[in-house]
C-alpha atoms as a PDB file:
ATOM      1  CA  UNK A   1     -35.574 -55.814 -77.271  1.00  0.00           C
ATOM      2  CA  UNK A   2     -32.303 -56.661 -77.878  1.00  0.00           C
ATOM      3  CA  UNK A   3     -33.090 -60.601 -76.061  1.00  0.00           C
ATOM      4  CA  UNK A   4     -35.766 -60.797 -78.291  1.00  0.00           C
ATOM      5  CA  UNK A   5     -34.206 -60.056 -81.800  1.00  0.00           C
ATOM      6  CA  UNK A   6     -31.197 -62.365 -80.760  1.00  0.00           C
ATOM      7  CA  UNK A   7     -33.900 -65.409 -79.785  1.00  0.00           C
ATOM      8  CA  UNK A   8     -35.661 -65.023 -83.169  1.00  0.00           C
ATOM      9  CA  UNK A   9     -32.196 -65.302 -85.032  1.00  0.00           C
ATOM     10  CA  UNK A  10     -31.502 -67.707 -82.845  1.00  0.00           C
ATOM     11  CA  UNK A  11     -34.894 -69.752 -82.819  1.00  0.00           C
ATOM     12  CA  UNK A  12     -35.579 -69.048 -86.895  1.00  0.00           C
ATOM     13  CA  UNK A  13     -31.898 -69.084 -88.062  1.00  0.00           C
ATOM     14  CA  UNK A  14     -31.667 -73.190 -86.761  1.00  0.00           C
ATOM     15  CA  UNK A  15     -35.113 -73.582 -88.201  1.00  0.00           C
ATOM     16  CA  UNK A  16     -34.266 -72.284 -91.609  1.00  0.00           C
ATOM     17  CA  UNK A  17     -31.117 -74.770 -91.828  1.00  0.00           C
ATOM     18  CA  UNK A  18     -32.913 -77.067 -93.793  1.00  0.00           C
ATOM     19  CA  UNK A  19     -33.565 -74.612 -96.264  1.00  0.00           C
ATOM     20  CA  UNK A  20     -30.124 -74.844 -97.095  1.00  0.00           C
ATOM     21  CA  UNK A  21     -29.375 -78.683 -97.970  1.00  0.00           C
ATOM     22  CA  UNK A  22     -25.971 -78.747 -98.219  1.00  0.00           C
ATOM     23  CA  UNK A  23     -24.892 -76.711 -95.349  1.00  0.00           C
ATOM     24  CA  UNK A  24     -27.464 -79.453 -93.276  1.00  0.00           C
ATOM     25  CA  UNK A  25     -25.862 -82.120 -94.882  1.00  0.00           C
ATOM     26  CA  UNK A  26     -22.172 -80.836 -94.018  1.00  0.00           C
ATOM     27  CA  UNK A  27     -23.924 -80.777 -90.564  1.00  0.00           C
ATOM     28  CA  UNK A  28     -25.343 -84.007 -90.352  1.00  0.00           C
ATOM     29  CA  UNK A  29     -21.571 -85.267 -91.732  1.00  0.00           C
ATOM     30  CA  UNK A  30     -19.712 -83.403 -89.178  1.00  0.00           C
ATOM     31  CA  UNK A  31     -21.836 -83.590 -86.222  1.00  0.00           C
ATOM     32  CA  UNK A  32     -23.112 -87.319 -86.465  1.00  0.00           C
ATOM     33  CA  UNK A  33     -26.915 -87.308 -86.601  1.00  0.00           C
ATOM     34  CA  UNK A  34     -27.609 -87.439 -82.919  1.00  0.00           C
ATOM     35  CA  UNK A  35     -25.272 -84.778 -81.891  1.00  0.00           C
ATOM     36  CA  UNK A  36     -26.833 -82.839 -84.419  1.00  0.00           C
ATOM     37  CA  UNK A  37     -30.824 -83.170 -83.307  1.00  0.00           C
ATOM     38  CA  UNK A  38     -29.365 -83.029 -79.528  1.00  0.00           C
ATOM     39  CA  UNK A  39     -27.568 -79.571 -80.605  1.00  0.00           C
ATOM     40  CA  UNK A  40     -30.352 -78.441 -82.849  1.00  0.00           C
ATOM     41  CA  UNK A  41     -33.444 -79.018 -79.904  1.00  0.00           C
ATOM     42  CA  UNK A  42     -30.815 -77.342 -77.068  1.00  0.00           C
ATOM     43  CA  UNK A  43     -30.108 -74.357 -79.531  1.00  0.00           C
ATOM     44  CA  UNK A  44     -33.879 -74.324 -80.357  1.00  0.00           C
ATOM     45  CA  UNK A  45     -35.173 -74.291 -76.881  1.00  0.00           C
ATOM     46  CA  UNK A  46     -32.420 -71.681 -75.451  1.00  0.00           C
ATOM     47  CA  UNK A  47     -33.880 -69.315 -78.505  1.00  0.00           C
ATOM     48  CA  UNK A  48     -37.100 -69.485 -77.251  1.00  0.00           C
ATOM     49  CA  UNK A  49     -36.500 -69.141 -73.809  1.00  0.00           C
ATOM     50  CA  UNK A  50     -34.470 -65.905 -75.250  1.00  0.00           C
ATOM     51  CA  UNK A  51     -37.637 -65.116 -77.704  1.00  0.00           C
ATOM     52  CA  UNK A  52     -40.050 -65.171 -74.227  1.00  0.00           C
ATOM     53  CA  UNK A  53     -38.028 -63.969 -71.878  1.00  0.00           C
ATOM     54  CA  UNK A  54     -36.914 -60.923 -74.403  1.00  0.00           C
ATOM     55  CA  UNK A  55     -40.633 -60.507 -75.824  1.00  0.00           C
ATOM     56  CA  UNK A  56     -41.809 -60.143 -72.065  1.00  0.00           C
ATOM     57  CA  UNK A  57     -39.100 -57.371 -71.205  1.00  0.00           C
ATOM     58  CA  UNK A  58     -39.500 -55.651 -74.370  1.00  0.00           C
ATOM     59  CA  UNK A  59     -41.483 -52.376 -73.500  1.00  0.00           C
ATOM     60  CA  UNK A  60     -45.226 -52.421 -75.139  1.00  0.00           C
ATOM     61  CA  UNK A  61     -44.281 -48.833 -76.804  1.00  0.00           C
ATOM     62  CA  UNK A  62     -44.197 -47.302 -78.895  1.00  0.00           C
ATOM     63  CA  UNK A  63     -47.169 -48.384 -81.129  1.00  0.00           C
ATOM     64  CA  UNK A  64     -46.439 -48.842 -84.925  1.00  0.00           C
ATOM     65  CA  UNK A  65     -50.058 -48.855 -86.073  1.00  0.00           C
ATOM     66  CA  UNK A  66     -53.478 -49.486 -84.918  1.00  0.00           C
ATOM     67  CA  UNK A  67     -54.434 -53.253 -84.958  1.00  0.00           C
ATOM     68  CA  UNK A  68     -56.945 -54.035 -87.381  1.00  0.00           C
ATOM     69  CA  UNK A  69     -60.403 -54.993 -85.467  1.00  0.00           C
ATOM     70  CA  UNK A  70     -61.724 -57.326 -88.094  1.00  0.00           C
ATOM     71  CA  UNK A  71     -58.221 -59.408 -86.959  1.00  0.00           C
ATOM     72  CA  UNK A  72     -59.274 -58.742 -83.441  1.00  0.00           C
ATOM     73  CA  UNK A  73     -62.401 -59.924 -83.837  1.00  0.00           C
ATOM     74  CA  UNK A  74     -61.335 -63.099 -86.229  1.00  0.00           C
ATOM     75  CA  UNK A  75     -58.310 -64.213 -83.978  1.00  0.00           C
ATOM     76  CA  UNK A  76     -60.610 -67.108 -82.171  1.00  0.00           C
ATOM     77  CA  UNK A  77     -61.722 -68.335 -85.582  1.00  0.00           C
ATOM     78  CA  UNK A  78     -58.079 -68.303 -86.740  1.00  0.00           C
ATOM     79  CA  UNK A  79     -56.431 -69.654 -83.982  1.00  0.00           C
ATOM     80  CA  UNK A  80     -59.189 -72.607 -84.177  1.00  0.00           C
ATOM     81  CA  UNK A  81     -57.883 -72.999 -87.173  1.00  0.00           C
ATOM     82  CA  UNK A  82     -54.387 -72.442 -86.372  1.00  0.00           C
ATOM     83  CA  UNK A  83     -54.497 -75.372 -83.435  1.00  0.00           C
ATOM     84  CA  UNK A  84     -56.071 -77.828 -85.687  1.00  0.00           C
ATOM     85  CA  UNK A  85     -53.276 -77.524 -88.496  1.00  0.00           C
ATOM     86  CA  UNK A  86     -50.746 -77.901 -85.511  1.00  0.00           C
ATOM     87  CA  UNK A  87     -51.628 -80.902 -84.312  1.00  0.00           C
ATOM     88  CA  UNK A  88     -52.370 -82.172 -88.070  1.00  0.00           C
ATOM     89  CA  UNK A  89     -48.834 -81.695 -88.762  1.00  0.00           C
ATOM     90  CA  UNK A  90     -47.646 -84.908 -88.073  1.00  0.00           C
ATOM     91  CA  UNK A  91     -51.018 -87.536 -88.315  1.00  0.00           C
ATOM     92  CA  UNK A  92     -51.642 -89.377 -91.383  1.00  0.00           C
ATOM     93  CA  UNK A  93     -54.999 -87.662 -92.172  1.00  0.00           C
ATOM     94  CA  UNK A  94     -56.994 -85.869 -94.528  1.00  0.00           C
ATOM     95  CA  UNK A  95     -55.698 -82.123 -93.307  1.00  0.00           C
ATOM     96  CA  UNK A  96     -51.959 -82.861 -93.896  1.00  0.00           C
ATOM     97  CA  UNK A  97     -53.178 -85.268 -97.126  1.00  0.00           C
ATOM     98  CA  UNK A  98     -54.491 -82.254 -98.501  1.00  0.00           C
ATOM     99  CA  UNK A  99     -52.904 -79.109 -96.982  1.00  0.00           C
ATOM    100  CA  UNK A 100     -49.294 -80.820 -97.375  1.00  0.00           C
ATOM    101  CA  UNK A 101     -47.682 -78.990 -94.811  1.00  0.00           C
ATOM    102  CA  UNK A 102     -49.866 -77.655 -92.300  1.00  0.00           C
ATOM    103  CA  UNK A 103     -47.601 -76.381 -89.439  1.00  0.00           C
ATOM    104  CA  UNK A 104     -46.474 -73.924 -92.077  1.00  0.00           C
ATOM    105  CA  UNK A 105     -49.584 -72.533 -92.607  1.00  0.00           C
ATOM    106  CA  UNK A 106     -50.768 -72.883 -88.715  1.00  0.00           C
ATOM    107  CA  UNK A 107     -47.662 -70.718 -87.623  1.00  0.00           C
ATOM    108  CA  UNK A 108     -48.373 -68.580 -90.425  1.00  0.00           C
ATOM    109  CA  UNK A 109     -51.821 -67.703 -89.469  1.00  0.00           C
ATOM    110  CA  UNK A 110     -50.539 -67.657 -86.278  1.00  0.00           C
ATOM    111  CA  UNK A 111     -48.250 -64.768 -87.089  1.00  0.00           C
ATOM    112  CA  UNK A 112     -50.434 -63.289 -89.226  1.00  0.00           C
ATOM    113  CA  UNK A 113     -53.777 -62.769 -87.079  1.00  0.00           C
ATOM    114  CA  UNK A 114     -51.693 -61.427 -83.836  1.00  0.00           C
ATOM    115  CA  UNK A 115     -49.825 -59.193 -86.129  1.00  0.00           C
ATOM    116  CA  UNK A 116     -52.542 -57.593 -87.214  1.00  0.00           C
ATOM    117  CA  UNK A 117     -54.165 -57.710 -84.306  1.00  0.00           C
ATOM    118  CA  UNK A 118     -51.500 -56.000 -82.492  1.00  0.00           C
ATOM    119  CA  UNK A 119     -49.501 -53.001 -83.294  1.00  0.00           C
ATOM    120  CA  UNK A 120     -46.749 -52.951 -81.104  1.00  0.00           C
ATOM    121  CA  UNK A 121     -43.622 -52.732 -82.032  1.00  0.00           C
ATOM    122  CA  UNK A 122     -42.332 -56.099 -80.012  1.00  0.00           C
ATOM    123  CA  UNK A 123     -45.301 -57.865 -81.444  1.00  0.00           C
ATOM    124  CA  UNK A 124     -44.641 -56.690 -84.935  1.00  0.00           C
ATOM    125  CA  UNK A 125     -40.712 -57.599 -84.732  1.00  0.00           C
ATOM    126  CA  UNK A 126     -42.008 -60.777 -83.491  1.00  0.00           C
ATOM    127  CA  UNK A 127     -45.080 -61.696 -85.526  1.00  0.00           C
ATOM    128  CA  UNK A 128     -43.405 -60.333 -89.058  1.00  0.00           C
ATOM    129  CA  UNK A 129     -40.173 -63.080 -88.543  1.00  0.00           C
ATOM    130  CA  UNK A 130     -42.322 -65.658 -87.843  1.00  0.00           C
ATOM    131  CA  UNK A 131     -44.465 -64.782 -90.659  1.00  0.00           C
ATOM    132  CA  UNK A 132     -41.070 -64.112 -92.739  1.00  0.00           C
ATOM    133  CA  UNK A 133     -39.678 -67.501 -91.729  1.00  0.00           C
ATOM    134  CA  UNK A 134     -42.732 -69.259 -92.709  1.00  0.00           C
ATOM    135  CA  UNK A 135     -42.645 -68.235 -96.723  1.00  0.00           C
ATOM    136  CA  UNK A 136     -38.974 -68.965 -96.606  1.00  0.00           C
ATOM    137  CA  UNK A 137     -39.496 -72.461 -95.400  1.00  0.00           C
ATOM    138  CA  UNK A 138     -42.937 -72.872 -97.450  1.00  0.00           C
ATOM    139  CA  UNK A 139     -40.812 -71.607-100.919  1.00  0.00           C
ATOM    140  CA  UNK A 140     -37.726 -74.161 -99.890  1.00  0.00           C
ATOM    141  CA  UNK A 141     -40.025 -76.933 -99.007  1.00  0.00           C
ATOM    142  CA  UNK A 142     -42.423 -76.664-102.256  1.00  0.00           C
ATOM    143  CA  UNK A 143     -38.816 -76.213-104.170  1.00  0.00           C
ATOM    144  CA  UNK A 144     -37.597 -79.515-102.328  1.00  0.00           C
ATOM    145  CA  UNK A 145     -40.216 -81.504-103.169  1.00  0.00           C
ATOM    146  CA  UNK A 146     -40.261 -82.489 -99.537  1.00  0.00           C
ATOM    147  CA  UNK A 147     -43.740 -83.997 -98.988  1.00  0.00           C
ATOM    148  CA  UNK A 148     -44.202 -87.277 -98.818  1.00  0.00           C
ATOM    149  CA  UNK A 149     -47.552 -88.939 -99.677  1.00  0.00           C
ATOM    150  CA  UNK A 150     -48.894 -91.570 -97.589  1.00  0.00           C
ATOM    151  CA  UNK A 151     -52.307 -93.402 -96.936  1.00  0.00           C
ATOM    152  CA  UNK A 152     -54.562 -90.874 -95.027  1.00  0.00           C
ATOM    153  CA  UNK A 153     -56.947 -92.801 -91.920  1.00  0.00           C
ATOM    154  CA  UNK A 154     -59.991 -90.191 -90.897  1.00  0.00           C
ATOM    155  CA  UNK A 155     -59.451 -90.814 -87.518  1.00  0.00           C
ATOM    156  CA  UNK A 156     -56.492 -88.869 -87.767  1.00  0.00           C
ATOM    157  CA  UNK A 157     -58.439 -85.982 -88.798  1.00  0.00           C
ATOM    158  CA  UNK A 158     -61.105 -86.426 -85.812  1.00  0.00           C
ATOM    159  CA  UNK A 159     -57.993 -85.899 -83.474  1.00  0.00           C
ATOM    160  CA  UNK A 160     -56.341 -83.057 -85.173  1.00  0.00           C
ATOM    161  CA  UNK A 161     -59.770 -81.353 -85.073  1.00  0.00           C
ATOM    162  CA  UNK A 162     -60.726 -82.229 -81.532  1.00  0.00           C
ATOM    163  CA  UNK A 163     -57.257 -81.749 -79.782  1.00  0.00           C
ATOM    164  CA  UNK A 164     -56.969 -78.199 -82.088  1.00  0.00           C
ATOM    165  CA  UNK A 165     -59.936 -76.853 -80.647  1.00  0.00           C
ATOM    166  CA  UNK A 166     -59.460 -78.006 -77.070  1.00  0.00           C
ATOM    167  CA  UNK A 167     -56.310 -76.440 -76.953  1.00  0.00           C
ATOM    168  CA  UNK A 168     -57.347 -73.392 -79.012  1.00  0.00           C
ATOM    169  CA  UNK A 169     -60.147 -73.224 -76.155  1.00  0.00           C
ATOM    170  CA  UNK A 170     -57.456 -73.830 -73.426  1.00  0.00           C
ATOM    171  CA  UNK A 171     -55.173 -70.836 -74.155  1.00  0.00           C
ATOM    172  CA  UNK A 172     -58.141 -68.834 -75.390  1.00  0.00           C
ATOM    173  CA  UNK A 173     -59.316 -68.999 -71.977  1.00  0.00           C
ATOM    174  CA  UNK A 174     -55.708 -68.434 -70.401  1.00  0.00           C
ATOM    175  CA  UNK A 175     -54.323 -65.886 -72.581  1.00  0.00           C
ATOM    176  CA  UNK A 176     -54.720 -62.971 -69.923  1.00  0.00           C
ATOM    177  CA  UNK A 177     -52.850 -65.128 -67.733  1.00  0.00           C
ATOM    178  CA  UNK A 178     -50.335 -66.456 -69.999  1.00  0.00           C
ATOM    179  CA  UNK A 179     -50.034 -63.095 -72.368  1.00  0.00           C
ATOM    180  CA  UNK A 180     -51.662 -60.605 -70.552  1.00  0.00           C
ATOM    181  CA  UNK A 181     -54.070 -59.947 -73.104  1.00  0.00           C
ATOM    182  CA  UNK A 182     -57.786 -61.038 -72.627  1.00  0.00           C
ATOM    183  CA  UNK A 183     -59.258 -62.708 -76.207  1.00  0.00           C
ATOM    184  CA  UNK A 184     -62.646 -64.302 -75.259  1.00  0.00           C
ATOM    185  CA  UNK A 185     -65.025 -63.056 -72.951  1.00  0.00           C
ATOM    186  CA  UNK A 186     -65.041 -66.049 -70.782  1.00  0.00           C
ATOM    187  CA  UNK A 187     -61.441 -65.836 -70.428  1.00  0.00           C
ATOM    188  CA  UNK A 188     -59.793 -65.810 -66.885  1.00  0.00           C
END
């Protein structure tokens, strides 16, 4: 558990920097811009090889509560939804146009559905500081001003939708082999 906690710190500390202007700007200054991306996506990646490897040797007990079935039951719906603000996040379309930052909410419903749906205690360590991270960063950003508006092109849209859902599909249909967990009946 311990691998775990110390990848989300990790992982969601470096993520949160930004939420904290100056101290990224002090960076930035210090570090040189490169140096500072090149640290930031090394740091990132060794926290979530730490948040995998330490979520996968976590034990599955004990159980906090019983997972709510109507999350069980809505997870493919959500994660639909979930894949298609993902890959929204950075086209010029009508999703982002309108949603203004949608990898905030797809991580959030993300975190939400499977924490719900679970009930572990290394899924609800997990889940809840990814769902914590994500109204951090959605207050800081909405108190930053930090969207930018640009021209939105539907065909932007038609590939955030498209590429959500086939990837939604894709892991749908691989999450028994990738999680262990089997979400869709046609699910290998």
């Amino acid at each position: 558990m311990e691998i775990l906690i110390l990848g989300l710190l990790l992982f969601i500390g470096l993520h949160l920097v930004p939420t904290l202007p100056a101290l990224r700007a002090g960076m930035l200054q210090s570090l040189g811009e490169k140096r500072y991306k090149g640290m930031f996506a090394m740091l990132a990646a060794l926290g979530l090889i730490l948040i995998i490897v330490g979520y996968a040797r976590a034990p599955a007990e004990p159980r906090l509560f019983n997972s709510f079935i109507g999350a069980r039951h809505g997870a493919p719906l959500a994660m639909a939804v979930s894949f298609i603000l993902l890959a929204a996040a950075n086209m010029k379309g009508h999703i982002r146009a309108w949603v203004k930052h949608p990898m905030l909410l797809g991580i959030g419903i993300w975190a939400l559905v499977h924490l719900l749906a679970n009930g572990h205690e290394k899924a609800t360590i997990l889940f809840s500081a990814f769902l914590a991270f994500v109204v951090i960063d959605l207050i800081s950003v909405l108190r930053r001003d930090s969207y930018k508006p640009f021209e939105p092109a539907l065909k932007y849209d038609v590939i955030a939708v498209v590429a959500g859902l086939l990837l939604a599909l894709l892991v749908m249909t691989f999450h028994r082999q990738l999680i262990g967990v089997a979400v869709v009946p046609w699910g290998v």
